[in-house]
PDB file of N, CA and C in Angstrom:
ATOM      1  N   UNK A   1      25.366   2.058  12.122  1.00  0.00           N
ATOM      2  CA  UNK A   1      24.004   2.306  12.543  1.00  0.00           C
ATOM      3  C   UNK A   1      23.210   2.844  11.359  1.00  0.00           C
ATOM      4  N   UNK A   2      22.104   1.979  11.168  1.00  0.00           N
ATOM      5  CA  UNK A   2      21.604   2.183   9.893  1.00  0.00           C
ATOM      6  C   UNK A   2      20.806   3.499   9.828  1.00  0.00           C
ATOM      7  N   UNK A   3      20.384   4.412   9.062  1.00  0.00           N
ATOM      8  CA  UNK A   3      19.661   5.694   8.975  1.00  0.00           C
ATOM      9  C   UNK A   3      18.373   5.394   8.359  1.00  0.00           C
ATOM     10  N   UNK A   4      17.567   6.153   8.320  1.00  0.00           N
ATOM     11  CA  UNK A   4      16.159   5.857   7.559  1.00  0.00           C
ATOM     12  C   UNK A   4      15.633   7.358   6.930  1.00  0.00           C
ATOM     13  N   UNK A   5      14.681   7.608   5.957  1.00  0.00           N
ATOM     14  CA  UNK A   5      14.305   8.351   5.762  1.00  0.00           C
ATOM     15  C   UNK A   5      12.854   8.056   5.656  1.00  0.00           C
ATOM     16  N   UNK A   6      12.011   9.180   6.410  1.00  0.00           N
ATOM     17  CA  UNK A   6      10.334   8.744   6.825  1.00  0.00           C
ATOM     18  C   UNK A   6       9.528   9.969   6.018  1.00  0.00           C
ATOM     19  N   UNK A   7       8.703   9.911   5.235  1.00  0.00           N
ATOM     20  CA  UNK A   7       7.908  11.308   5.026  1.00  0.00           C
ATOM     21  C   UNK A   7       6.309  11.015   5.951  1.00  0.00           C
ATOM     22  N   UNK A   8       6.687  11.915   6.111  1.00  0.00           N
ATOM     23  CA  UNK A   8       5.245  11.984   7.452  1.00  0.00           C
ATOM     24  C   UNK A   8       4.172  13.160   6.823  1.00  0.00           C
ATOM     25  N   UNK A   9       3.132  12.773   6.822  1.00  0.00           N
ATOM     26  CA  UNK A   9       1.973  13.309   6.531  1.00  0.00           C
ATOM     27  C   UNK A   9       1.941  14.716   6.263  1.00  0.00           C
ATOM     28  N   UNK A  10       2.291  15.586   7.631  1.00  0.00           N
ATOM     29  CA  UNK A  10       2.483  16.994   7.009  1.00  0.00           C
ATOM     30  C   UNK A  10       3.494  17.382   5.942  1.00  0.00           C
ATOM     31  N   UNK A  11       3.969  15.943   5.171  1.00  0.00           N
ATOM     32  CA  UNK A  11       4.861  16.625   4.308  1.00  0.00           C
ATOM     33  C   UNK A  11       6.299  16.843   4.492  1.00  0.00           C
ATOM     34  N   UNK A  12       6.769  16.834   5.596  1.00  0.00           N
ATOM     35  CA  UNK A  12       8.291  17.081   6.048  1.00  0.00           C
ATOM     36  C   UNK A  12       8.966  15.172   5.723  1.00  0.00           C
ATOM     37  N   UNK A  13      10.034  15.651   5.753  1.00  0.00           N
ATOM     38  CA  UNK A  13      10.677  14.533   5.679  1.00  0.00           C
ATOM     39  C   UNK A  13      11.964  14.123   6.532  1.00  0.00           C
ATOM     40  N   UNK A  14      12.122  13.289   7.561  1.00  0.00           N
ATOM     41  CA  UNK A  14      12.357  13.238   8.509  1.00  0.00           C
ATOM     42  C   UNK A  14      13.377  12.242   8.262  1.00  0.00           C
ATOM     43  N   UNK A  15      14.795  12.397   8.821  1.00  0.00           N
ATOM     44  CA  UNK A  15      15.999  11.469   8.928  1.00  0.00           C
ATOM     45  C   UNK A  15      15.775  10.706  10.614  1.00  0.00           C
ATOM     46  N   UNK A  16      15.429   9.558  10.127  1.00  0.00           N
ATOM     47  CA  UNK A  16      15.536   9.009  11.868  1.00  0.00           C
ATOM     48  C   UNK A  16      16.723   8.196  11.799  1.00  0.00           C
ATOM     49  N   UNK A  17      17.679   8.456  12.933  1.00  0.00           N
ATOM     50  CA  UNK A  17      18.784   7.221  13.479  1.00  0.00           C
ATOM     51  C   UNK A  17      18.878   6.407  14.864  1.00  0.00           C
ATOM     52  N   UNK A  18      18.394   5.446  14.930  1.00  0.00           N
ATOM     53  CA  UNK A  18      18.674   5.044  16.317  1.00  0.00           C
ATOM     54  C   UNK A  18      17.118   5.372  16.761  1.00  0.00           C
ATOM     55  N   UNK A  19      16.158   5.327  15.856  1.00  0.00           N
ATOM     56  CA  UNK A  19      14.447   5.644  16.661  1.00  0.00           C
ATOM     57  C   UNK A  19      14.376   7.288  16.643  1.00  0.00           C
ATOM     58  N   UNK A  20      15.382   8.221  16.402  1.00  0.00           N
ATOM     59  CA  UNK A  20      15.314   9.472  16.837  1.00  0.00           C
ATOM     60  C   UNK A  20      15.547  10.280  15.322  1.00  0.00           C
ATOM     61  N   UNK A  21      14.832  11.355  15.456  1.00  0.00           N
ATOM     62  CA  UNK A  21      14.740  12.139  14.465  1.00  0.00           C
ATOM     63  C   UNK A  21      16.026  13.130  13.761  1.00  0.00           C
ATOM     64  N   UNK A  22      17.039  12.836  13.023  1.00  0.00           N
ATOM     65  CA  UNK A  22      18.549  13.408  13.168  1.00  0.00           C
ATOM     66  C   UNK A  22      17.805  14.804  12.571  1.00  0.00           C
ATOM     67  N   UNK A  23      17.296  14.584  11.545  1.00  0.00           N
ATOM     68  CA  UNK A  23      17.396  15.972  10.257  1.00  0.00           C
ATOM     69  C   UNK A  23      15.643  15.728  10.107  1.00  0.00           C
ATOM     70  N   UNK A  24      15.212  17.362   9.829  1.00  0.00           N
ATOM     71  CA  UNK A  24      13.648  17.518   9.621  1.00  0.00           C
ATOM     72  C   UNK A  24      13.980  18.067   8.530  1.00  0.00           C
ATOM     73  N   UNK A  25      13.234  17.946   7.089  1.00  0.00           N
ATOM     74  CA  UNK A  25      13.798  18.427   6.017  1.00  0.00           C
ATOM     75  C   UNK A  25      12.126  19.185   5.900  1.00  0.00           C
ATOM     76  N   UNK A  26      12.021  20.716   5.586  1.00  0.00           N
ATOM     77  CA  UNK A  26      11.059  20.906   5.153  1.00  0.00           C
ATOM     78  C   UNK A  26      10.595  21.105   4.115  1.00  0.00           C
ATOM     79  N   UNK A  27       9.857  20.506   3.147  1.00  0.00           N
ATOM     80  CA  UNK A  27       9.165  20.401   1.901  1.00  0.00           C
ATOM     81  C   UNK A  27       8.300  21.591   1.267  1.00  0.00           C
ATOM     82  N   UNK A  28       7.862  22.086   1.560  1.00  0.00           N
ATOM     83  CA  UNK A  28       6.485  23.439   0.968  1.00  0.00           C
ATOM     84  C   UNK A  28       5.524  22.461   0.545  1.00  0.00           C
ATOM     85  N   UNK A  29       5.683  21.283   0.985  1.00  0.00           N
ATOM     86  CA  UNK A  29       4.583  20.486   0.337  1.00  0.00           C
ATOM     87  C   UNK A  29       4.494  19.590  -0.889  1.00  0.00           C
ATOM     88  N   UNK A  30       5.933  19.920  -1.246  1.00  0.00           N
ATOM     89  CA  UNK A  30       6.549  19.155  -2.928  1.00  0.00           C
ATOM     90  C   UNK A  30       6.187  17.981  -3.024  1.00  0.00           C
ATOM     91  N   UNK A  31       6.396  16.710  -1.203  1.00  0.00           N
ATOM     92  CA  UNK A  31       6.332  15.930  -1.447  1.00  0.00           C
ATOM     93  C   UNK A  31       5.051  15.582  -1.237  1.00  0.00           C
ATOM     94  N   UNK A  32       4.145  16.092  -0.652  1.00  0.00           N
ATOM     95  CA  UNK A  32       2.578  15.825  -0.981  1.00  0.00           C
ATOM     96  C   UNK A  32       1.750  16.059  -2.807  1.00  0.00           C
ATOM     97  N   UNK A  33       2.806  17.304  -3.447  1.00  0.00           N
ATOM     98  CA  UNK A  33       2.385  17.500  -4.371  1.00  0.00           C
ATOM     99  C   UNK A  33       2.946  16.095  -5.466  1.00  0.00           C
ATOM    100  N   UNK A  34       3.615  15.919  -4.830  1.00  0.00           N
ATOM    101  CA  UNK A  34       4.302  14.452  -5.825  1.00  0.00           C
ATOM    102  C   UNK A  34       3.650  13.358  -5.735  1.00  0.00           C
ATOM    103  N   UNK A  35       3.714  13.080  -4.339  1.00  0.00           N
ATOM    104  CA  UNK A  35       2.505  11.629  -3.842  1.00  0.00           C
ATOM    105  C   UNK A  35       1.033  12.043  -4.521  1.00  0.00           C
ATOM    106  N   UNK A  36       0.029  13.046  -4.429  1.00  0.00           N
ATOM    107  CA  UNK A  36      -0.951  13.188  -5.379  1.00  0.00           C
ATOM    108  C   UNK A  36      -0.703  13.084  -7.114  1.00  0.00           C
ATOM    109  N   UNK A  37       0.373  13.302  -7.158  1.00  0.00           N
ATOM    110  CA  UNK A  37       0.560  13.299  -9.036  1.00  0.00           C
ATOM    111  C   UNK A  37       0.817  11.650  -9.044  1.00  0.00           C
ATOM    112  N   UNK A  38       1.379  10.979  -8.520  1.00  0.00           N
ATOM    113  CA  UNK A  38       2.120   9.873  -8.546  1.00  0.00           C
ATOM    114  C   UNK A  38       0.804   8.863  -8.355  1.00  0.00           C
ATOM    115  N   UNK A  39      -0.534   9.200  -7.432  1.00  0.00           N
ATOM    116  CA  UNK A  39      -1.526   8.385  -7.349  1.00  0.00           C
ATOM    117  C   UNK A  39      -2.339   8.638  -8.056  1.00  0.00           C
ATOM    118  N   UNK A  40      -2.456   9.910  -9.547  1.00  0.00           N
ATOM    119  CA  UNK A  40      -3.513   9.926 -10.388  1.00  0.00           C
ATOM    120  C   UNK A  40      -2.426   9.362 -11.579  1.00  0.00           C
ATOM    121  N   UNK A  41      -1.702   9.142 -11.651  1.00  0.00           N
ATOM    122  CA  UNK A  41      -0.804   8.768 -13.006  1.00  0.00           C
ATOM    123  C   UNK A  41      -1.108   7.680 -13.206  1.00  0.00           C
ATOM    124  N   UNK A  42      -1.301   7.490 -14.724  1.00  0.00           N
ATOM    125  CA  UNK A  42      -1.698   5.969 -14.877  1.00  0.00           C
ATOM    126  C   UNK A  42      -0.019   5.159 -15.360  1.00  0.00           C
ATOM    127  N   UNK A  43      -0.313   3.883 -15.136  1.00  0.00           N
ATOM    128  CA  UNK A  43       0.839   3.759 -14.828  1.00  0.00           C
ATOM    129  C   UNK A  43       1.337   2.719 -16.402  1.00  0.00           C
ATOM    130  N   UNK A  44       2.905   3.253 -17.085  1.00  0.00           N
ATOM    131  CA  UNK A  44       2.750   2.490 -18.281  1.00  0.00           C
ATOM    132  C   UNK A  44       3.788   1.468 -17.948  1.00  0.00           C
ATOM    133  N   UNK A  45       3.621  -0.102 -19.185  1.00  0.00           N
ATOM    134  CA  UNK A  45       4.317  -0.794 -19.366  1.00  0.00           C
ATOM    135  C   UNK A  45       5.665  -0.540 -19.336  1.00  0.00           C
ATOM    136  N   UNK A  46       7.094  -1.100 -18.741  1.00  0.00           N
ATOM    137  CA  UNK A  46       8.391  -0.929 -19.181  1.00  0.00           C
ATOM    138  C   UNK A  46       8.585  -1.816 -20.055  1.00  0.00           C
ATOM    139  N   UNK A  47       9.514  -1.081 -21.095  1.00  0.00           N
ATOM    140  CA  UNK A  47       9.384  -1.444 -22.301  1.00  0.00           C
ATOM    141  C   UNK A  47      10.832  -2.680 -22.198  1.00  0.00           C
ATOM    142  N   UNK A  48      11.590  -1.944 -21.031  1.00  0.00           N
ATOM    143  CA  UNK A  48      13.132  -2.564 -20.687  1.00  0.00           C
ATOM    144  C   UNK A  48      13.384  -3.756 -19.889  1.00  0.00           C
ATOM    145  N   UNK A  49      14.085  -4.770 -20.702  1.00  0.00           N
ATOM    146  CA  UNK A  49      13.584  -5.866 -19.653  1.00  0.00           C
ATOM    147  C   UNK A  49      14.218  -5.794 -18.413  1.00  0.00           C
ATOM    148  N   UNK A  50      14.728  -4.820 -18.301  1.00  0.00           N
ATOM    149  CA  UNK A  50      16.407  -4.797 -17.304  1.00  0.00           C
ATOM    150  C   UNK A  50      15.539  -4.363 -15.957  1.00  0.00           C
ATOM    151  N   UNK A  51      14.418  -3.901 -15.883  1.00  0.00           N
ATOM    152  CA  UNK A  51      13.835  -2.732 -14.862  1.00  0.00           C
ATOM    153  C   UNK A  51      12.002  -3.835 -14.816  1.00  0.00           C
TER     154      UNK A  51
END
């Protein structure tokens, strides 16, 4: 049974299995602070052809 991992808006990050929520992981907000850094970053060429 496959697992998923969801980040939901307030920031928590949520293990769902089976439609249902196993594990609520709480963040302080890290992952909002990441998703804002991650959408002002400009984004560079890979230099590697492998990636």
């Amino acid at each position: 049974m496959p697992r998923s991992l969801e980040i939901f808006g307030e920031g928590r990050v949520y293990e769902i299995k089976d439609d249902l929520a196993v594990k609520v992981t709480e963040t302080n907000e890290q992952v909002k602070a990441l998703i804002d850094a991650l959408l002002f970053s400009v984004p560079k060429k890979n230099l590697n052809p492998m990636f």
